[in-house]
PDB file of N, CA and C in Angstrom:
ATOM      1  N   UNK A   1     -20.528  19.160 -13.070  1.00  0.00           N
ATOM      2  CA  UNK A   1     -20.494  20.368 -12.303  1.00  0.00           C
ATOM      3  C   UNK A   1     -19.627  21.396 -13.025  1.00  0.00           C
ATOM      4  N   UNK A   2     -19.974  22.850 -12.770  1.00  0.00           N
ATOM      5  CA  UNK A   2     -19.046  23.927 -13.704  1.00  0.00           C
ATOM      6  C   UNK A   2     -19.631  25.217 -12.875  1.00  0.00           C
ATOM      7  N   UNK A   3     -18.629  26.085 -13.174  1.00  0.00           N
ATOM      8  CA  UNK A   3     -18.845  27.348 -12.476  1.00  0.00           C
ATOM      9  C   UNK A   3     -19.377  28.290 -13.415  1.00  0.00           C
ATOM     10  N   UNK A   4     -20.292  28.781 -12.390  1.00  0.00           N
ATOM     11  CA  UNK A   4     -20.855  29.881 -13.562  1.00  0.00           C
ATOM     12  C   UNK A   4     -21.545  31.431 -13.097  1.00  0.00           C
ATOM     13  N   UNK A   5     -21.308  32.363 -13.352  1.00  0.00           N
ATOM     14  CA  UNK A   5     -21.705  33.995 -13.028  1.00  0.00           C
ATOM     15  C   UNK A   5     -23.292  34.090 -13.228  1.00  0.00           C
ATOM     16  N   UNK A   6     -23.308  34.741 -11.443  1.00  0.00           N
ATOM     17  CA  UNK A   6     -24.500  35.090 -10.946  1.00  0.00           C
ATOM     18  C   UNK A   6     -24.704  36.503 -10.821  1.00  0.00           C
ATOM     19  N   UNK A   7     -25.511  37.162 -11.473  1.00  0.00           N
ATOM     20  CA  UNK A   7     -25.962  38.557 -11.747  1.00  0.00           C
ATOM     21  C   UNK A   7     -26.958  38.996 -10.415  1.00  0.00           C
ATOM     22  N   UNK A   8     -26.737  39.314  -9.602  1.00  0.00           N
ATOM     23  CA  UNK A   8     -28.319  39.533  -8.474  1.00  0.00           C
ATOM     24  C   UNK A   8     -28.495  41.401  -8.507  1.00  0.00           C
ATOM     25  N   UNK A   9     -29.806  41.442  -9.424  1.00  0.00           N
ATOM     26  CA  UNK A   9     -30.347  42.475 -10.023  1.00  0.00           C
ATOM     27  C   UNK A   9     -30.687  43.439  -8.946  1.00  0.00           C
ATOM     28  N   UNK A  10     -30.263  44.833  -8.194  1.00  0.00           N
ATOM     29  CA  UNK A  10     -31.652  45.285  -7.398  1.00  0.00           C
ATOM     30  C   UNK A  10     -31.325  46.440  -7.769  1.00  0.00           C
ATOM     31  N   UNK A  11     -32.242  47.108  -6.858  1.00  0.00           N
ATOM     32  CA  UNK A  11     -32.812  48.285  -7.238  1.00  0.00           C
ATOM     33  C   UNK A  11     -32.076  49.725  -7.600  1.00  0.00           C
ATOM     34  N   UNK A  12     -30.846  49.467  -7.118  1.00  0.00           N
ATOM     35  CA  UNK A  12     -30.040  50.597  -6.743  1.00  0.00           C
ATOM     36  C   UNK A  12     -28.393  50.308  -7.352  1.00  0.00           C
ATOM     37  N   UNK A  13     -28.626  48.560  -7.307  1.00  0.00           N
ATOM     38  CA  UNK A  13     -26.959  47.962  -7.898  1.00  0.00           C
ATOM     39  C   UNK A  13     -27.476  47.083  -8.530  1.00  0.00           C
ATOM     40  N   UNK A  14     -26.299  46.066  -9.137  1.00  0.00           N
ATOM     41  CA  UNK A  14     -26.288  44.914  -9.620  1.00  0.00           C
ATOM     42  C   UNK A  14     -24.814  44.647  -8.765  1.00  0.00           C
ATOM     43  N   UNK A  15     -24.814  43.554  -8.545  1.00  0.00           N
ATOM     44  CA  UNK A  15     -23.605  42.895  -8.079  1.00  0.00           C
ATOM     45  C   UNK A  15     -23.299  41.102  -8.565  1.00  0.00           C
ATOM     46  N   UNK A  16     -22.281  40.850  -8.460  1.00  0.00           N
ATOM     47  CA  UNK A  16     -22.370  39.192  -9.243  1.00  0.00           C
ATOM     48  C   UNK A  16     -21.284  38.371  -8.250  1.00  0.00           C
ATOM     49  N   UNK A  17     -21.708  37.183  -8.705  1.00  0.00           N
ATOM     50  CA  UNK A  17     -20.673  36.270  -7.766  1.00  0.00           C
ATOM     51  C   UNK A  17     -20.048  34.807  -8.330  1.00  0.00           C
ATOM     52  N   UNK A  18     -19.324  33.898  -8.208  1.00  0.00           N
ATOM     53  CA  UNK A  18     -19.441  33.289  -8.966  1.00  0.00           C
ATOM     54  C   UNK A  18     -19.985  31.679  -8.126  1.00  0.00           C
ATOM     55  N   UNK A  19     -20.698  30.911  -8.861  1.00  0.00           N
ATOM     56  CA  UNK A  19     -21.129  29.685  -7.485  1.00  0.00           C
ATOM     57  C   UNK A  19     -20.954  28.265  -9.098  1.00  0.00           C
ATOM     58  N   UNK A  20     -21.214  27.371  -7.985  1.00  0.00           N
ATOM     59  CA  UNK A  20     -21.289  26.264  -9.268  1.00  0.00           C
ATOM     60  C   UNK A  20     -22.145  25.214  -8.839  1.00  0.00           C
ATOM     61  N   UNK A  21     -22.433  24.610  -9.846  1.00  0.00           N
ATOM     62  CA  UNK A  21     -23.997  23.464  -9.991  1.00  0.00           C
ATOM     63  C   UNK A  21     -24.335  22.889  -8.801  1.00  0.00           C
ATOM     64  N   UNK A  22     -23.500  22.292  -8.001  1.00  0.00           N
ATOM     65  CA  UNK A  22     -23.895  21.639  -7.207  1.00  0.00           C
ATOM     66  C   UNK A  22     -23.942  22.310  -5.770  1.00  0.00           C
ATOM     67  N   UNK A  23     -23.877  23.768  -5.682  1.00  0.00           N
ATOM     68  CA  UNK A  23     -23.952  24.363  -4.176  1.00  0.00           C
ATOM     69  C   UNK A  23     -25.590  24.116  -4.181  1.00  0.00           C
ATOM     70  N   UNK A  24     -25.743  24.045  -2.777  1.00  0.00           N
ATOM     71  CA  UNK A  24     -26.861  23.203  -2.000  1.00  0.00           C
ATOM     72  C   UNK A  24     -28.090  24.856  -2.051  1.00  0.00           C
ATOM     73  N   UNK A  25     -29.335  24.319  -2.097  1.00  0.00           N
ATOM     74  CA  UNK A  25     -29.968  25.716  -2.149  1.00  0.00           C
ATOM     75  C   UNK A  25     -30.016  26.210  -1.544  1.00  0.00           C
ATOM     76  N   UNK A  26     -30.227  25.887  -0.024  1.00  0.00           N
ATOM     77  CA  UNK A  26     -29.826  27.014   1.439  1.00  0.00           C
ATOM     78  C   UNK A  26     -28.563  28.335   1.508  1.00  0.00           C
ATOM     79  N   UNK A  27     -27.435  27.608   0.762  1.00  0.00           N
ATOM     80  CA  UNK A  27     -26.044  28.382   0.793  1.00  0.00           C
ATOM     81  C   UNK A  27     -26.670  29.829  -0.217  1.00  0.00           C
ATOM     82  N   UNK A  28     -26.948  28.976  -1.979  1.00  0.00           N
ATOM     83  CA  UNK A  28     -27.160  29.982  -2.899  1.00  0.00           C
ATOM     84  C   UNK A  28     -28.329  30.498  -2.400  1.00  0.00           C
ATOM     85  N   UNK A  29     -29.641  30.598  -1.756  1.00  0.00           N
ATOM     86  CA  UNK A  29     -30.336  31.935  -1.082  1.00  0.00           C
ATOM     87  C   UNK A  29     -29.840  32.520  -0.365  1.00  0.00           C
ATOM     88  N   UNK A  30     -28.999  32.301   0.572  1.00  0.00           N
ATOM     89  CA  UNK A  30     -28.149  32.871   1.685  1.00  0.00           C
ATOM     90  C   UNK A  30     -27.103  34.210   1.104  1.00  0.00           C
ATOM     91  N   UNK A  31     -26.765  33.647  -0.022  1.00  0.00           N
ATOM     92  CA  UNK A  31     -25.696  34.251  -0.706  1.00  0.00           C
ATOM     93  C   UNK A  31     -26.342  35.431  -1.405  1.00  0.00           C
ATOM     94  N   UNK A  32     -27.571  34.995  -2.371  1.00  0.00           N
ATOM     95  CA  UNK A  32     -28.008  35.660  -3.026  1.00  0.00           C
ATOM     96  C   UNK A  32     -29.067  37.344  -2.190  1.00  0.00           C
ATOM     97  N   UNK A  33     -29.654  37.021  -1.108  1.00  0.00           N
ATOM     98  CA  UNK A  33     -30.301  37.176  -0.219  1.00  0.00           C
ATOM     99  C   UNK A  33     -29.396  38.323   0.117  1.00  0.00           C
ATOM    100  N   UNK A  34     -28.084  38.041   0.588  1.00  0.00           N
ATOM    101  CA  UNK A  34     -27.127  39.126   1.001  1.00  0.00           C
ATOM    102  C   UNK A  34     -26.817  40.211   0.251  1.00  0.00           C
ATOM    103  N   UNK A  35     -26.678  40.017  -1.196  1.00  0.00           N
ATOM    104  CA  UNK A  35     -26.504  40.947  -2.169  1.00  0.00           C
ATOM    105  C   UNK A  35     -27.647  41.685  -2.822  1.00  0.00           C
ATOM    106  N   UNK A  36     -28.669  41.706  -1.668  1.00  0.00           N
ATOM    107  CA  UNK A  36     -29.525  42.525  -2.102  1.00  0.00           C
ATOM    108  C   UNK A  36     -29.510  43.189  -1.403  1.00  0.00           C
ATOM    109  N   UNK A  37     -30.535  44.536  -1.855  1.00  0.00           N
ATOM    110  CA  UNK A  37     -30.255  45.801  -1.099  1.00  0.00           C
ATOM    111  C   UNK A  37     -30.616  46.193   0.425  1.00  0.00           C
ATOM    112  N   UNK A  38     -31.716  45.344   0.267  1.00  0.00           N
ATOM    113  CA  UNK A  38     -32.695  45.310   1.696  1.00  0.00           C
ATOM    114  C   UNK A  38     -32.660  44.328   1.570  1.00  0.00           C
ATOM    115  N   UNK A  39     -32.066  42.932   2.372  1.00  0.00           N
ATOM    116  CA  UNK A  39     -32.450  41.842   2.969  1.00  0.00           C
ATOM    117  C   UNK A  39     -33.273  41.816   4.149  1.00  0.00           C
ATOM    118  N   UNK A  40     -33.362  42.514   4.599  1.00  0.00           N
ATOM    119  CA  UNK A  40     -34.796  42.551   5.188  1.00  0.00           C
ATOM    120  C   UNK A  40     -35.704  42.611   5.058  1.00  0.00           C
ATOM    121  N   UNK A  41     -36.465  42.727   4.490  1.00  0.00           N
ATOM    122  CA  UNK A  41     -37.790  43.044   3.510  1.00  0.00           C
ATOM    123  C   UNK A  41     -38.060  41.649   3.029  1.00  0.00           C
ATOM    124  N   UNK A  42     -39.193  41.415   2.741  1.00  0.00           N
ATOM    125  CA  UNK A  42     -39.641  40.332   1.974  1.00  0.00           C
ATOM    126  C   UNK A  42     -38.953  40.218   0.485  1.00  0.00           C
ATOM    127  N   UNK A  43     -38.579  38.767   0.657  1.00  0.00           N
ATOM    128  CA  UNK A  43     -38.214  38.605  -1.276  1.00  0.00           C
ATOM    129  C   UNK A  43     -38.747  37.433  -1.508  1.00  0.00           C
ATOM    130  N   UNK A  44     -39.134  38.044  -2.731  1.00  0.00           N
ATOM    131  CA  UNK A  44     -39.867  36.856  -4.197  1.00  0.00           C
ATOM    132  C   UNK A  44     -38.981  36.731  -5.182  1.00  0.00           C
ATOM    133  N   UNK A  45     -37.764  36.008  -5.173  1.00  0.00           N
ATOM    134  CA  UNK A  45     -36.434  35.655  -6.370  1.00  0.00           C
ATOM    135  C   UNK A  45     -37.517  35.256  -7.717  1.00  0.00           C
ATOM    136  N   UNK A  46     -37.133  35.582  -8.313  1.00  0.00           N
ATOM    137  CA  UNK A  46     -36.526  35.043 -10.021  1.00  0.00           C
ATOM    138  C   UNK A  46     -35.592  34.621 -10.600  1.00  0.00           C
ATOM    139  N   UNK A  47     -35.267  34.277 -11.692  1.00  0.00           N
ATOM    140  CA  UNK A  47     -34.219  34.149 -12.337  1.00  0.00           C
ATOM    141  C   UNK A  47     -34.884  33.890 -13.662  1.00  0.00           C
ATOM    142  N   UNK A  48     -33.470  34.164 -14.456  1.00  0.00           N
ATOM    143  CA  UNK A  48     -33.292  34.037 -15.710  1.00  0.00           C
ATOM    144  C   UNK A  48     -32.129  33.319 -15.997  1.00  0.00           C
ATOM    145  N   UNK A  49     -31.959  32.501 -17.188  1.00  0.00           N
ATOM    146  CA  UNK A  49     -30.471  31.701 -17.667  1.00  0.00           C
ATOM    147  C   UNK A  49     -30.317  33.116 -18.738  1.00  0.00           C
ATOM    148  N   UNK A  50     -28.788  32.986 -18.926  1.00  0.00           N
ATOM    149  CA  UNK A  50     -28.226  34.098 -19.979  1.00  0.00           C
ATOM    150  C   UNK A  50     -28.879  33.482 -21.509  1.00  0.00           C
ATOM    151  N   UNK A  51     -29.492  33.961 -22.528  1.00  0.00           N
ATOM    152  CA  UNK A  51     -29.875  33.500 -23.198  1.00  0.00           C
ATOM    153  C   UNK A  51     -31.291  33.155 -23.347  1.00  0.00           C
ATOM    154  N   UNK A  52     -31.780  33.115 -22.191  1.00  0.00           N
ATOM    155  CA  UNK A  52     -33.512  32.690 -22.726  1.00  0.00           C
ATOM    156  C   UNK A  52     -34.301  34.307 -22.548  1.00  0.00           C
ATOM    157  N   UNK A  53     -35.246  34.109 -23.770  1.00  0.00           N
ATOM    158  CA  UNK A  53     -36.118  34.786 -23.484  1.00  0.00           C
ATOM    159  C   UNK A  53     -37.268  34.513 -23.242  1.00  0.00           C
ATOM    160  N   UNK A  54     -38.112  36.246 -22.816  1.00  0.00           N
ATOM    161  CA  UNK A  54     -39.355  35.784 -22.271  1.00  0.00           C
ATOM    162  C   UNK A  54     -39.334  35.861 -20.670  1.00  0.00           C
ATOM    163  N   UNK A  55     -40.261  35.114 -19.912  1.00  0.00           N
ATOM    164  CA  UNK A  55     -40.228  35.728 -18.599  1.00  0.00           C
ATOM    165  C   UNK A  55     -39.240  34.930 -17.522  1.00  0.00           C
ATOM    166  N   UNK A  56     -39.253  35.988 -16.425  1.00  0.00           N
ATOM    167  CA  UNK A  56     -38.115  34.998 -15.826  1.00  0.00           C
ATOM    168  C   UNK A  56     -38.633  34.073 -14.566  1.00  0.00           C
ATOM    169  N   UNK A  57     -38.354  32.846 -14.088  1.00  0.00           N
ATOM    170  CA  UNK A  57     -38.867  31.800 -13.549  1.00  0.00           C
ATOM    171  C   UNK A  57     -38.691  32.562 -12.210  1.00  0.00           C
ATOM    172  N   UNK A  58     -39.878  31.689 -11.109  1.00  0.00           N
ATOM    173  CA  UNK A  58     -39.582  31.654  -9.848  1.00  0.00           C
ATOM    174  C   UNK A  58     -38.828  30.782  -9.278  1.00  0.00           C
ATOM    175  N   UNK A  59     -37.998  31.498  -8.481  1.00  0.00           N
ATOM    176  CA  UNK A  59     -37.078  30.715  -7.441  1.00  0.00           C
ATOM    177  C   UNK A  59     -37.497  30.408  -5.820  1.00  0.00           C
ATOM    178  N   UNK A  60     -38.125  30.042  -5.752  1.00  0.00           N
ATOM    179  CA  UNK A  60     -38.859  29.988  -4.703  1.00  0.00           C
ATOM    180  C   UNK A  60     -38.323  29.077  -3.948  1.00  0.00           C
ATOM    181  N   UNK A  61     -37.848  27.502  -3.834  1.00  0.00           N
ATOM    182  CA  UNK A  61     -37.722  26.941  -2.867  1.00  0.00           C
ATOM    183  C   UNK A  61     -36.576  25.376  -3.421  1.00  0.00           C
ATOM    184  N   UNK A  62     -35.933  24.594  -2.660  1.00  0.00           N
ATOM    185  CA  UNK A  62     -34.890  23.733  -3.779  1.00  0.00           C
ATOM    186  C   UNK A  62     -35.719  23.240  -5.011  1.00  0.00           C
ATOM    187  N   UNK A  63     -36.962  22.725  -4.826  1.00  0.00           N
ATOM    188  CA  UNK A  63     -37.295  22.420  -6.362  1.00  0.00           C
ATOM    189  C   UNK A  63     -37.214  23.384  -7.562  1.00  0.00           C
ATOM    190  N   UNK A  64     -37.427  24.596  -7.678  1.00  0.00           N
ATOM    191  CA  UNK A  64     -37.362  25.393  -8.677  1.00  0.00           C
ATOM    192  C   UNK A  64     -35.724  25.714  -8.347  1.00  0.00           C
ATOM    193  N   UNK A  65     -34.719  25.445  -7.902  1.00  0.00           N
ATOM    194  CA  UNK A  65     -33.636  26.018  -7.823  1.00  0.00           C
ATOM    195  C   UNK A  65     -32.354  24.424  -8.561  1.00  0.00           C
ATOM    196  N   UNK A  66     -33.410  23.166  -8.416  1.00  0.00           N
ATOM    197  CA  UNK A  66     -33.171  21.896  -9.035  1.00  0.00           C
ATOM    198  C   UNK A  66     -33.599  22.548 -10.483  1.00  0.00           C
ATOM    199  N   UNK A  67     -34.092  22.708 -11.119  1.00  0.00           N
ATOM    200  CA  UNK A  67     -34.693  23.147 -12.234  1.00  0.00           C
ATOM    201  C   UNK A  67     -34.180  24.684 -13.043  1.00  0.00           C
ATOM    202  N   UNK A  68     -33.930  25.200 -12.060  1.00  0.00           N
ATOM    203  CA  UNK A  68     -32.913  26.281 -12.902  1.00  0.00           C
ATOM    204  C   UNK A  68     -31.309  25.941 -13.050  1.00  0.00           C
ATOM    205  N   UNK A  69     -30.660  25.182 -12.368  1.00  0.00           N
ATOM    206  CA  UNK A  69     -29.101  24.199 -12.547  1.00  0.00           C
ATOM    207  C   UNK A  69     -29.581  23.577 -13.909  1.00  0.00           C
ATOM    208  N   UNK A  70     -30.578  22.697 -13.762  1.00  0.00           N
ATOM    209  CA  UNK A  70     -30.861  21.312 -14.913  1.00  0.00           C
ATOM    210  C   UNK A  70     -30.714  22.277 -16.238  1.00  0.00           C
ATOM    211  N   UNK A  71     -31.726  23.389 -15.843  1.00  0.00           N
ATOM    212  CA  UNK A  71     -31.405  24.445 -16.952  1.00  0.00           C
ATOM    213  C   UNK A  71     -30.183  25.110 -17.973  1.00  0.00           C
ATOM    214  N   UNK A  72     -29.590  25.427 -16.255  1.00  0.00           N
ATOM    215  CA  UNK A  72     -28.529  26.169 -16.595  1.00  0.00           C
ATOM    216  C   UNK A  72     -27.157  25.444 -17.844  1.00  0.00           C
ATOM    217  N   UNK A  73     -27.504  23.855 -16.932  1.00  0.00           N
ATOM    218  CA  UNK A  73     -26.940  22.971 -17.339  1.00  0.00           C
ATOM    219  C   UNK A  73     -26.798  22.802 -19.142  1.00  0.00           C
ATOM    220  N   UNK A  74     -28.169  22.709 -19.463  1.00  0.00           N
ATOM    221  CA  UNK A  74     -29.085  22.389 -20.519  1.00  0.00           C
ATOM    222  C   UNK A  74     -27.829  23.468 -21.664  1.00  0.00           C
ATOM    223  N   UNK A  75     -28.150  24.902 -21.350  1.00  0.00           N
ATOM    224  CA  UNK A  75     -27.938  25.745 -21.963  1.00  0.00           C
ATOM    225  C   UNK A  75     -26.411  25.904 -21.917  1.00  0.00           C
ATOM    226  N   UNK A  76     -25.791  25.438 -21.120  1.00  0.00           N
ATOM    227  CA  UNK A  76     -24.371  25.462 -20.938  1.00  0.00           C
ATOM    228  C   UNK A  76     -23.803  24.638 -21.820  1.00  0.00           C
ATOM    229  N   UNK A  77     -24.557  23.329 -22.165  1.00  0.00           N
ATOM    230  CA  UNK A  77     -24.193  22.411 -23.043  1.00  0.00           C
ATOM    231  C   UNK A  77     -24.349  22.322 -24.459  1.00  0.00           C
ATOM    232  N   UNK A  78     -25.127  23.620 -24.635  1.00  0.00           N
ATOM    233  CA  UNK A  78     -25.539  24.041 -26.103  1.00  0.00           C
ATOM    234  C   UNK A  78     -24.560  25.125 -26.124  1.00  0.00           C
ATOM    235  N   UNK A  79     -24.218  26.299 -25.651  1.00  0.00           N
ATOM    236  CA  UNK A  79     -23.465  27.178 -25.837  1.00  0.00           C
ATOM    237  C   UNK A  79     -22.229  26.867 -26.415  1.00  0.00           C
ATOM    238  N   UNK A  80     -21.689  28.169 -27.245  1.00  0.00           N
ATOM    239  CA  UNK A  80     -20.481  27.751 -28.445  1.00  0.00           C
ATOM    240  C   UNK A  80     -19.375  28.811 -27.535  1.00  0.00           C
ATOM    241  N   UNK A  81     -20.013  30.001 -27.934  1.00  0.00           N
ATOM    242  CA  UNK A  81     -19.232  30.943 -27.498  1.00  0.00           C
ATOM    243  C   UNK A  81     -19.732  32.505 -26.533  1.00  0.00           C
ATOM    244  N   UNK A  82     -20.700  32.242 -25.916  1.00  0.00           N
ATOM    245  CA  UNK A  82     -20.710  33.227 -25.251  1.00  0.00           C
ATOM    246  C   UNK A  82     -20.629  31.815 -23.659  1.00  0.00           C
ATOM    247  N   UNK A  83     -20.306  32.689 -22.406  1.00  0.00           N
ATOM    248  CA  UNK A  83     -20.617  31.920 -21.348  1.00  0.00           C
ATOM    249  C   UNK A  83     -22.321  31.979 -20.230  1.00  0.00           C
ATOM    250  N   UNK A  84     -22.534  31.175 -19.959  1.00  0.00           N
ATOM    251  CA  UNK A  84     -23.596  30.887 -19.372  1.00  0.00           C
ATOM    252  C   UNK A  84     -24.090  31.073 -17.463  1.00  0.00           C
ATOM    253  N   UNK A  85     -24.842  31.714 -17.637  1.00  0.00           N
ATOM    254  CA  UNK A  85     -25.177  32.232 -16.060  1.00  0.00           C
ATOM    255  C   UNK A  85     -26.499  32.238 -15.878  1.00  0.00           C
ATOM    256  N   UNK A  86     -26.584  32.834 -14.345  1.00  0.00           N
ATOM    257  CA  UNK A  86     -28.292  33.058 -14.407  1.00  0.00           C
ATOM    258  C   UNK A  86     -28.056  35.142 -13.816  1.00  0.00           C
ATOM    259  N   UNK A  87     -29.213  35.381 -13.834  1.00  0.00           N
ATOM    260  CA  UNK A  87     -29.645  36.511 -13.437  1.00  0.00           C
ATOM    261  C   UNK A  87     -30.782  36.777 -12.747  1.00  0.00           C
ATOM    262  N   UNK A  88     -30.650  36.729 -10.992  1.00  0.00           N
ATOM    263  CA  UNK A  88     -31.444  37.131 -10.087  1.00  0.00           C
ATOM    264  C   UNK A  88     -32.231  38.037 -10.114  1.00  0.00           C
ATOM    265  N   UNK A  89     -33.993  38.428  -9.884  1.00  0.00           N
ATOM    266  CA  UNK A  89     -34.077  39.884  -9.476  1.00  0.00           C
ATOM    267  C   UNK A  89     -35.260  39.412  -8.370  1.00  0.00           C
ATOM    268  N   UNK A  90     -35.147  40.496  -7.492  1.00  0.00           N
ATOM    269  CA  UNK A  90     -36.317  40.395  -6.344  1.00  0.00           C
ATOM    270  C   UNK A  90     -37.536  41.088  -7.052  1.00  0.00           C
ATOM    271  N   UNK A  91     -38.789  40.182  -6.956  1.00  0.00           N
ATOM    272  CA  UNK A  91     -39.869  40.490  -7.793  1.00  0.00           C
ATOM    273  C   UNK A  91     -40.909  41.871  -6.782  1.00  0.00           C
ATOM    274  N   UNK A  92     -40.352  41.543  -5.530  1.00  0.00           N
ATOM    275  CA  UNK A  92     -41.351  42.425  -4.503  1.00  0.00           C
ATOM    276  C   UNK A  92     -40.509  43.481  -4.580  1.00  0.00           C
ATOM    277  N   UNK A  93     -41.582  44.442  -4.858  1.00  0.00           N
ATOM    278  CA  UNK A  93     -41.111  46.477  -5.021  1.00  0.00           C
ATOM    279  C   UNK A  93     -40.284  46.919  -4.276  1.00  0.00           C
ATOM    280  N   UNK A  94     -39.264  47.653  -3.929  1.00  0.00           N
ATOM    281  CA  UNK A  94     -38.478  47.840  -3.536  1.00  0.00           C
ATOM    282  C   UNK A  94     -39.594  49.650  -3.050  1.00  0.00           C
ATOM    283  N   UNK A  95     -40.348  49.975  -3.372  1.00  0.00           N
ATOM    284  CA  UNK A  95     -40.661  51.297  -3.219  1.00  0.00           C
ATOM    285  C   UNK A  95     -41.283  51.688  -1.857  1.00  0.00           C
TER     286      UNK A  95
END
């Protein structure tokens, strides 16, 4: 387990928080969910790990949220010197 900076992207801000591997996925949507601009509105999460490119995964439900940790993990354990996070964005338009 390790702590690591959460970027949650929207439309108007960015804001960050810090959570670690093993918070349960109910808490981190809850959390993440809040720091968006309109939590009311429908959201379709993403994410990205710091470091990968290319497109960013869906976060949709604990299995893809098991799979972005394993990730995060992955990349945390390769990293030398920069530190390792993910980066949220709500995929549904904000317009």
């Amino acid at each position: 387990m390790f702590r690591f900076q959460v970027d949650v992207v929207g439309p108007d801000a960015n804001r960050e928080f810090s959570a670690e591997t093993d918070v349960c996925w109910e808490d981190f949507q809850h959390r993440v969910l809040g720091y968006l601009e309109d939590a009311t509105r429908k959201a379709e999460l993403a994410y990205k790990v710091t470091g990968d490119s290319g497109r960013a995964s869906q976060l949709k439900n604990e299995d893809d949220f098991k799979a972005a940790m394993a990730r995060l993990c992955q990349r945390a354990g390769n990293a030398r010197s920069r530190a390792v996070g993910l980066e949220i964005r709500n995929l549904v338009s904000t317009l």
